[in-house]
C-alpha atoms as a PDB file:
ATOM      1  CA  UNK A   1     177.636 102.341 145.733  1.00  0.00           C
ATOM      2  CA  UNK A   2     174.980 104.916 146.066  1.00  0.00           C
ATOM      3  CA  UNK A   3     176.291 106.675 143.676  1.00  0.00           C
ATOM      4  CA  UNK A   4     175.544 103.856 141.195  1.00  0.00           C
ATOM      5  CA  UNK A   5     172.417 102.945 142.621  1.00  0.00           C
ATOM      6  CA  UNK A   6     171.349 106.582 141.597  1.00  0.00           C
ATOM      7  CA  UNK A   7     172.981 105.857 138.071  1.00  0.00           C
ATOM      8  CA  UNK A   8     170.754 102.806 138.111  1.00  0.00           C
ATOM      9  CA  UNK A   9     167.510 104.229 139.139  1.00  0.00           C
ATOM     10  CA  UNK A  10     168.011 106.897 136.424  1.00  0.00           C
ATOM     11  CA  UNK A  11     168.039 104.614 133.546  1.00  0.00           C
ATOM     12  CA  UNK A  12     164.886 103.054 134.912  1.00  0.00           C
ATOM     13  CA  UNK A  13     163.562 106.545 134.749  1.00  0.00           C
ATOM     14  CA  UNK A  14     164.758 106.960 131.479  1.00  0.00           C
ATOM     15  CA  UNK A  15     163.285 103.806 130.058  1.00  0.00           C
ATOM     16  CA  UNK A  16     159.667 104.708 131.572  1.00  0.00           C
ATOM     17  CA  UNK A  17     159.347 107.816 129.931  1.00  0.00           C
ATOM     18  CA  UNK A  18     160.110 106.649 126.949  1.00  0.00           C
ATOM     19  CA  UNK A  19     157.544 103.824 127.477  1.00  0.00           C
ATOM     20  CA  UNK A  20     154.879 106.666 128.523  1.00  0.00           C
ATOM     21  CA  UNK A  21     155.526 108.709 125.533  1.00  0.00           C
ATOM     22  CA  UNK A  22     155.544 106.250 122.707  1.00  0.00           C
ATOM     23  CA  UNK A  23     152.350 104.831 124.869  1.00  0.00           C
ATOM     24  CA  UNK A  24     150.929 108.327 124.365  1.00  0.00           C
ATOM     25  CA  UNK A  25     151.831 108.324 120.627  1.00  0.00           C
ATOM     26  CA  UNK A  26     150.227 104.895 120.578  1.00  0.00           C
ATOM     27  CA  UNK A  27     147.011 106.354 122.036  1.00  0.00           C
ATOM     28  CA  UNK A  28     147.210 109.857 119.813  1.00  0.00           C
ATOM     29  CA  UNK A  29     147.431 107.722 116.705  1.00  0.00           C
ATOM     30  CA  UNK A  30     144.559 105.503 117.512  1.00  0.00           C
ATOM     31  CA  UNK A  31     142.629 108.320 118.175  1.00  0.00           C
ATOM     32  CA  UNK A  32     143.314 109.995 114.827  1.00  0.00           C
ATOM     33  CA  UNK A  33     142.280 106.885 113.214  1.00  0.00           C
ATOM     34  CA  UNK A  34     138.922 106.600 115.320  1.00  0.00           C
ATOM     35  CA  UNK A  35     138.356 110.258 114.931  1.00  0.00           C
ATOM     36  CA  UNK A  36     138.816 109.852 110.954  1.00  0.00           C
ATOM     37  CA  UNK A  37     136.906 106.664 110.576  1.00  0.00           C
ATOM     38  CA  UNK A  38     133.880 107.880 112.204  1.00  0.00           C
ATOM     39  CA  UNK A  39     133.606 111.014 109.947  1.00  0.00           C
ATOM     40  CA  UNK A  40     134.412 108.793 107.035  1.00  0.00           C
ATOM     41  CA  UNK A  41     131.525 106.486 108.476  1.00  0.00           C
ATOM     42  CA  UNK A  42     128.896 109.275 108.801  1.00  0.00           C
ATOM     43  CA  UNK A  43     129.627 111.003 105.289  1.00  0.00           C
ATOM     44  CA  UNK A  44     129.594 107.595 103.904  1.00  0.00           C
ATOM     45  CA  UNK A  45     126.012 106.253 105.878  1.00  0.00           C
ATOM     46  CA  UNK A  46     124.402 109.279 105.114  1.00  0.00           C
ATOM     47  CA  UNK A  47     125.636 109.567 101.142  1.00  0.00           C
ATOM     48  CA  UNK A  48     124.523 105.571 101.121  1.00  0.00           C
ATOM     49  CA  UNK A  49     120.640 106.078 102.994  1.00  0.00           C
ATOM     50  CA  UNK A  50     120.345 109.092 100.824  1.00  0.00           C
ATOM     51  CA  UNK A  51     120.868 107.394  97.418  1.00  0.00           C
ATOM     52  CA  UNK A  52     119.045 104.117  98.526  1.00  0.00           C
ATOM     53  CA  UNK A  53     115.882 105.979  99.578  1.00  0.00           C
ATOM     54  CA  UNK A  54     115.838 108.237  96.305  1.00  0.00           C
ATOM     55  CA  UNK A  55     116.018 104.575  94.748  1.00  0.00           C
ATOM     56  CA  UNK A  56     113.793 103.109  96.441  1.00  0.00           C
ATOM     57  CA  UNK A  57     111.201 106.119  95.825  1.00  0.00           C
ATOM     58  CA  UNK A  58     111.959 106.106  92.091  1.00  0.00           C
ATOM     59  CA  UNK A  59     111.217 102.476  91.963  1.00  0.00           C
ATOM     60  CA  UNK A  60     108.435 102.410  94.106  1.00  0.00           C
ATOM     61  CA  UNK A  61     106.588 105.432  91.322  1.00  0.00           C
ATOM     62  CA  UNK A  62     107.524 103.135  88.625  1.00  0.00           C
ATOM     63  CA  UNK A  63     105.474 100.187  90.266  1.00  0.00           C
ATOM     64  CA  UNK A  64     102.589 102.096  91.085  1.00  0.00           C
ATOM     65  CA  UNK A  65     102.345 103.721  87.861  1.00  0.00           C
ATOM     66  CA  UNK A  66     102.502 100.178  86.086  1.00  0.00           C
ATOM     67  CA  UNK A  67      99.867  98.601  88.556  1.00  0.00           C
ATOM     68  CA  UNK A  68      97.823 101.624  88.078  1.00  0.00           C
ATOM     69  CA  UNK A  69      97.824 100.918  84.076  1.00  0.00           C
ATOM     70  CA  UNK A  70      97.031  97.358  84.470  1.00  0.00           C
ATOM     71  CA  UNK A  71      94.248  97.855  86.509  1.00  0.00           C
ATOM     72  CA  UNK A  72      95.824  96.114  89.383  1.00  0.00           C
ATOM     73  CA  UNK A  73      94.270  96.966  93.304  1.00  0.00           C
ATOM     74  CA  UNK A  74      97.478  96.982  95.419  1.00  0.00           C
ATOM     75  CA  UNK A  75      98.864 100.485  97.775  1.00  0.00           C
ATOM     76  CA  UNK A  76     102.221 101.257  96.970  1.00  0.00           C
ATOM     77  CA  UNK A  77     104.281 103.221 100.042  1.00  0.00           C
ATOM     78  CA  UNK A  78     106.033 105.818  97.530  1.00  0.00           C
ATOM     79  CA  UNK A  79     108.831 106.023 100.432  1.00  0.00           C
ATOM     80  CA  UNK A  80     109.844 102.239 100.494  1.00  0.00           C
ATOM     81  CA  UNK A  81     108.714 100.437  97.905  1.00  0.00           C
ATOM     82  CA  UNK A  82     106.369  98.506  99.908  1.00  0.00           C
ATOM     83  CA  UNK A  83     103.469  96.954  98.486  1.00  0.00           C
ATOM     84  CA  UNK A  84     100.004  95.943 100.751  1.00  0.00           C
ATOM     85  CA  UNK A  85      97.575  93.668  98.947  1.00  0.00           C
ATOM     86  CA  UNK A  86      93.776  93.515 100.713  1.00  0.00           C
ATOM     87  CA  UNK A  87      93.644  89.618 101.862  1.00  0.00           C
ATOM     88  CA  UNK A  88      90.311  90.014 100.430  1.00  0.00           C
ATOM     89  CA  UNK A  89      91.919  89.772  96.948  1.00  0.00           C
ATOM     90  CA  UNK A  90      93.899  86.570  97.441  1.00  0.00           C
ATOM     91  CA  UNK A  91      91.794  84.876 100.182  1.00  0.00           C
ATOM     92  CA  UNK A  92      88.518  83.567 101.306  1.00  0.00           C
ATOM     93  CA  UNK A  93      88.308  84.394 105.389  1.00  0.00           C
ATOM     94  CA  UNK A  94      89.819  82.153 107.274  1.00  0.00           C
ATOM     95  CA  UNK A  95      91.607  80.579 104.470  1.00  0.00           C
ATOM     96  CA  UNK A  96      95.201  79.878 103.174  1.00  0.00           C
ATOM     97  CA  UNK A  97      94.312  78.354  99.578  1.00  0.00           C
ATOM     98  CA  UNK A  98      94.329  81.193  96.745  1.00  0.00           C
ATOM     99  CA  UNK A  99      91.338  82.248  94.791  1.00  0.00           C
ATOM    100  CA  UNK A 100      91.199  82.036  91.459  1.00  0.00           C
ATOM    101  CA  UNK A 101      90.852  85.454  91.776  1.00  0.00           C
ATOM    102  CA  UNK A 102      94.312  85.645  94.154  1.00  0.00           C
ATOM    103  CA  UNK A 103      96.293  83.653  91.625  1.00  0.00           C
ATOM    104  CA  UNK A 104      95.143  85.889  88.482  1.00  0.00           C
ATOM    105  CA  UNK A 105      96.113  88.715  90.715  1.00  0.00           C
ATOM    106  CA  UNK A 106      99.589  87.968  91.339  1.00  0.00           C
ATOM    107  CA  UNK A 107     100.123  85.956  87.784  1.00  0.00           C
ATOM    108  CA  UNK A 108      99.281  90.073  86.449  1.00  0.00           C
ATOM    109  CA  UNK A 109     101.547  91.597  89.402  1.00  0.00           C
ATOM    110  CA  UNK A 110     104.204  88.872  89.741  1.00  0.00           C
ATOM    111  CA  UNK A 111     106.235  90.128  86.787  1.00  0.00           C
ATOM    112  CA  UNK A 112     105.776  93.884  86.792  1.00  0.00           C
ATOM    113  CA  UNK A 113     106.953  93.735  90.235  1.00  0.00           C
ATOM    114  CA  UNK A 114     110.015  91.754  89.901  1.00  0.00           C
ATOM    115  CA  UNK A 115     111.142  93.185  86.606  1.00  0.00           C
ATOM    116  CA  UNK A 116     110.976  96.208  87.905  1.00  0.00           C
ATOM    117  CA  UNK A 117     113.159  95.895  90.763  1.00  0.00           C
ATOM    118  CA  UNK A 118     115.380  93.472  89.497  1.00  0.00           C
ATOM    119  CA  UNK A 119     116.412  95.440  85.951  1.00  0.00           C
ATOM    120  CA  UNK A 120     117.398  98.319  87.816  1.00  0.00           C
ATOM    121  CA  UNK A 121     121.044  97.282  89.355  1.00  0.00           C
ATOM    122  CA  UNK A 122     121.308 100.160  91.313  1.00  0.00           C
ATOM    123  CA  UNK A 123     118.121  98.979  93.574  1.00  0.00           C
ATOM    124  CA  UNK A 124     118.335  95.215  93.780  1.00  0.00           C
ATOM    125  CA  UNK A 125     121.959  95.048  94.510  1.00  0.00           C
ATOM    126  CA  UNK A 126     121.117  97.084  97.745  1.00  0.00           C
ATOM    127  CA  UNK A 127     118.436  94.781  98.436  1.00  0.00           C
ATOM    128  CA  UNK A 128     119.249  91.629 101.443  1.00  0.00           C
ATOM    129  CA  UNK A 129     115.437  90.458 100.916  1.00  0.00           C
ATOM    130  CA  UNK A 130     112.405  90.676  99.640  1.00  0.00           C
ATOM    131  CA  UNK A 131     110.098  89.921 102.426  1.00  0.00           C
ATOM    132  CA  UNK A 132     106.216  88.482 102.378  1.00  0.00           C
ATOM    133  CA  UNK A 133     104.371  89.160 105.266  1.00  0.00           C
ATOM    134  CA  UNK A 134     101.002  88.104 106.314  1.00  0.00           C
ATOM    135  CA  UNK A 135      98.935  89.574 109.010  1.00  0.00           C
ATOM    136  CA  UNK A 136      95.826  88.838 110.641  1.00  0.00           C
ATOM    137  CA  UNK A 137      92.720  90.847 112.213  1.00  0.00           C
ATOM    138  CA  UNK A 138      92.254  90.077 116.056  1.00  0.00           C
ATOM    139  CA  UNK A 139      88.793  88.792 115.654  1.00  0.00           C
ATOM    140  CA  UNK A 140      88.143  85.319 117.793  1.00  0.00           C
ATOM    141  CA  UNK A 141      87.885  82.259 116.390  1.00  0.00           C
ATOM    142  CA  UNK A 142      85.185  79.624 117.795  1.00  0.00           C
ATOM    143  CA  UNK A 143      86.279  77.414 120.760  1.00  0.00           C
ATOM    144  CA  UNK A 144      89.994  79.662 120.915  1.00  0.00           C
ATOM    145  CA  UNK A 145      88.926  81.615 124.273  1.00  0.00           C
ATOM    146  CA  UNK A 146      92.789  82.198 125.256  1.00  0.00           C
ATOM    147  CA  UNK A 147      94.504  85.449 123.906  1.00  0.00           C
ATOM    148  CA  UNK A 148      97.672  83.320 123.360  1.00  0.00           C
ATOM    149  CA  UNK A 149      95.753  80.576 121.687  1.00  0.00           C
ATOM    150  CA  UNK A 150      94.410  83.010 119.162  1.00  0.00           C
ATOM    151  CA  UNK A 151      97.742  84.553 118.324  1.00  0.00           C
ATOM    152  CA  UNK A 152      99.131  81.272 117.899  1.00  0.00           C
ATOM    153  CA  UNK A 153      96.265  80.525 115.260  1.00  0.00           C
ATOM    154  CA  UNK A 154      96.600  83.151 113.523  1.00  0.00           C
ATOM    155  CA  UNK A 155     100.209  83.480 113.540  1.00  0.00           C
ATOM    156  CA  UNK A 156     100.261  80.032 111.768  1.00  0.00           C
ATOM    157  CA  UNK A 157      97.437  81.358 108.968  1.00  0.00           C
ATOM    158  CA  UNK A 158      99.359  84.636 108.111  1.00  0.00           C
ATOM    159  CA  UNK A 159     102.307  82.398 107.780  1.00  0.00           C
ATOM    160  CA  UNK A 160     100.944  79.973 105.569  1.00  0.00           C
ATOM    161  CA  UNK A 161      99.443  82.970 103.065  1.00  0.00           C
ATOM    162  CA  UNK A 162     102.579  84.842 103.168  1.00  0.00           C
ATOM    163  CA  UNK A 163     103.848  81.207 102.001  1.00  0.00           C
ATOM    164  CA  UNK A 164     101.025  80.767  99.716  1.00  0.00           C
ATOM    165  CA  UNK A 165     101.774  84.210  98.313  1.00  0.00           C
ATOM    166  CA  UNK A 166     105.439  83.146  97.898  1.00  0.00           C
ATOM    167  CA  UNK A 167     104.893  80.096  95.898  1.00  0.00           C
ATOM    168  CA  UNK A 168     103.337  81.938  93.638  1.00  0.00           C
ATOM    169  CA  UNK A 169     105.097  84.411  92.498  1.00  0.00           C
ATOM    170  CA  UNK A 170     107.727  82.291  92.107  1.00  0.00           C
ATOM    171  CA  UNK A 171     105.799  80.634  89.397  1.00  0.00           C
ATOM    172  CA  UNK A 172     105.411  84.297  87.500  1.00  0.00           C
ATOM    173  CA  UNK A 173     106.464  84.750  84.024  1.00  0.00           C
ATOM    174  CA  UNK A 174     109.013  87.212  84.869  1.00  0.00           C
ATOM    175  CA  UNK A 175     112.136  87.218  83.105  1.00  0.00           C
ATOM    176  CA  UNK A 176     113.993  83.878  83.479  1.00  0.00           C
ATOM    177  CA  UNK A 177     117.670  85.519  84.362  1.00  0.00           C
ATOM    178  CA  UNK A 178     115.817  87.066  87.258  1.00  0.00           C
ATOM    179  CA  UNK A 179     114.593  83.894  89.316  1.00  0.00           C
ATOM    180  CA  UNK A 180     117.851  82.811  90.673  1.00  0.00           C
ATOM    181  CA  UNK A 181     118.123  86.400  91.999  1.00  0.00           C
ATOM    182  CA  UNK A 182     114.586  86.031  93.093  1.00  0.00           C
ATOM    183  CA  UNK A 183     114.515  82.717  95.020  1.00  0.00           C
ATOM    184  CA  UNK A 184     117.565  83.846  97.381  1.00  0.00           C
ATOM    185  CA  UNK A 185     116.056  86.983  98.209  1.00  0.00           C
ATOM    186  CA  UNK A 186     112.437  85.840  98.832  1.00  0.00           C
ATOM    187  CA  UNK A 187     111.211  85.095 102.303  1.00  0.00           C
ATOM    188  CA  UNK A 188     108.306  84.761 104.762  1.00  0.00           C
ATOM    189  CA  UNK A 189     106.675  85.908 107.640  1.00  0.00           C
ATOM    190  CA  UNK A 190     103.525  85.727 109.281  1.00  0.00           C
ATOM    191  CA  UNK A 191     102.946  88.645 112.100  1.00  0.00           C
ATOM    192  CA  UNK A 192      99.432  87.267 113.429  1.00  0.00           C
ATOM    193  CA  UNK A 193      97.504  90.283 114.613  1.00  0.00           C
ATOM    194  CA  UNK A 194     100.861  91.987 115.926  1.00  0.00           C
ATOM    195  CA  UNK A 195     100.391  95.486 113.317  1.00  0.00           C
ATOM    196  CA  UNK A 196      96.917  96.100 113.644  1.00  0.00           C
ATOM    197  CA  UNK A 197      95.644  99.011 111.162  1.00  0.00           C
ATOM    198  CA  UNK A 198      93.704 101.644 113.335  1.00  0.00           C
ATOM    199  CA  UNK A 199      90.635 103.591 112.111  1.00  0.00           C
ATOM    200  CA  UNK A 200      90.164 107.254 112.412  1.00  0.00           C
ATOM    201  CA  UNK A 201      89.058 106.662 115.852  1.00  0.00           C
ATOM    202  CA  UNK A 202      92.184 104.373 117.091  1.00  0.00           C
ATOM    203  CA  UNK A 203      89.636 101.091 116.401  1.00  0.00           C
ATOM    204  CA  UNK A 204      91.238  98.306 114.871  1.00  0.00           C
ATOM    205  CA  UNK A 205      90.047  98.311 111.186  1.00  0.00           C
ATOM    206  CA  UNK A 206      89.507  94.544 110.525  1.00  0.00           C
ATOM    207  CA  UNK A 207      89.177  94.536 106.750  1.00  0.00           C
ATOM    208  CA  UNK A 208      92.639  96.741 106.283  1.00  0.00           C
ATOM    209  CA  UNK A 209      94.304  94.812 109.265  1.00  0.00           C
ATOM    210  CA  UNK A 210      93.982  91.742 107.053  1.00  0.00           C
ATOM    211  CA  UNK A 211      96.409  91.801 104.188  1.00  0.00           C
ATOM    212  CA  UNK A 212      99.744  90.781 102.767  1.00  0.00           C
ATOM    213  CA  UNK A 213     102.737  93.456 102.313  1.00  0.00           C
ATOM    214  CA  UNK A 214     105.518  92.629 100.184  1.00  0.00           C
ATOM    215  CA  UNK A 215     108.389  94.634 101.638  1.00  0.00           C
ATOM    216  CA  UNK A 216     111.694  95.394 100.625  1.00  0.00           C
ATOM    217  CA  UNK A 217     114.579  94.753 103.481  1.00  0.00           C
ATOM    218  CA  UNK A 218     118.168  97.134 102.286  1.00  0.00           C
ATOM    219  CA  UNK A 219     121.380  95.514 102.907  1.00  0.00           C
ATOM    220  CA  UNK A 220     123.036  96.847 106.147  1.00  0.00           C
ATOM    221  CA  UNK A 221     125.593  99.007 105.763  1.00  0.00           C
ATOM    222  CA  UNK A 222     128.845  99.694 108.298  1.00  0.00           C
ATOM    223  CA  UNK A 223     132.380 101.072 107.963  1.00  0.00           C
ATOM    224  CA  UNK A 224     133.688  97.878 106.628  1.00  0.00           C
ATOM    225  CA  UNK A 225     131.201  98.223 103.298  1.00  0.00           C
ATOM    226  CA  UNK A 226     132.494 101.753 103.081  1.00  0.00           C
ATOM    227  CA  UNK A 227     136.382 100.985 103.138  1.00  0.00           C
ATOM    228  CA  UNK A 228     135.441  97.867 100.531  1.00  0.00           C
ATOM    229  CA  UNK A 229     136.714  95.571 103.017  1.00  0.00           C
ATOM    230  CA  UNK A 230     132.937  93.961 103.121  1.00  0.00           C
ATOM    231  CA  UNK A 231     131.229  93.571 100.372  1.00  0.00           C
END
């Protein structure tokens, strides 16, 4: 009898090393895969950002050097793409309506922009959104003594330019096959007096703080892009 029970407590021996080793295989295997997925994911993110910011740049020169021959007053970042227009050009203080000025301005900028970005493939199928953003100086307005109060106000003006703005352009005379493309990547933002543009001396420069940047947002990228499992 204790000879059997022996017999018996072997097998259950048996059975758990087997259960620890193929456990262990389990656990080698998934760390193979890990192990291979990340380098695959770090080759692959740092290909990807490479070639999207060399886009991006190349773009960006091709904008500034077409607003530059149409006479057209808006800073280009050559890293991004990004494009800052003065409020002064669009705007009258304290105002969400266009000038006539403002509308001539982005009737001429409206379809050098888009056209641009949109007939080179490469760029605007790594582009989520194009983003409008308005922003504000922090200077008080009359009978708005609270901090909060003030943000609030001007949170809702640089919203409704960035909107203005928005409208707009949608309106250009770009080419037609690019407006659906357009419309679904266009969106707003108003930022109040959040990104304040400092002087020299660290002061907040009021005329530069107020302005409207049109700003290009890449698609996010992950494993699952990389594998073409996401697209």
């Amino acid at each position: 009898m204790a000879m059997m029970q022996r017999k018996h407590s072997g097998g259950d021996d048996d059975g758990g090393n087997v259960f620890w080793v193929t456990m262990s295989d389990l656990m080698l295997g998934l760390a193979i895969i890990f192990i291979t997925l990340f380098v695959l994911a770090m080759t692959g993110f740092n290909q990807k950002t490479v070639q999207q910011q060399r886009v991006k740049m190349e773009v960006a020169k091709e904008i500034e050097a077409e607003l530059q021959k149409n006479n057209i007053n808006a800073k280009v970042d050559r890293m991004t793409g990004d494009l800052e227009i003065p409020s002064s050009a669009l705007f009258e203080v304290n105002s969400y309506i266009l000038k006539p000025e403002g509308r001539a301005f982005l009737d001429k900028l409206t379809p050098i922009y888009v056209n641009t970005i949109f007939s080179n493939k490469k760029l605007s199928d790594s582009i989520e959104s194009i983003i409008i953003q308005g922003h504000t100086d922090s200077q008080a307005f009359a009978g708005l003594t609270n901090i909060n109060d003030q943000f609030v106000y001007n949170m809702d003006l640089s919203t409704k330019r960035a909107n203005s703005v928005a409208a707009r352009m949608l309106e250009g005379t770009y080419k037609p096959e690019y407006n659906e493309g357009f419309r679904k990547m266009i969106t707003v933002e108003g930022r109040s007096f959040n990104d304040l543009i400092l002087d020299d001396q660290g002061k907040e420069d009021m005329v530069k703080s107020r302005r409207v940047e049109i700003k290009l947002k890449v698609k996010d990228w992950s494993v699952a892009t990389f594998l073409g499992l996401k697209k």
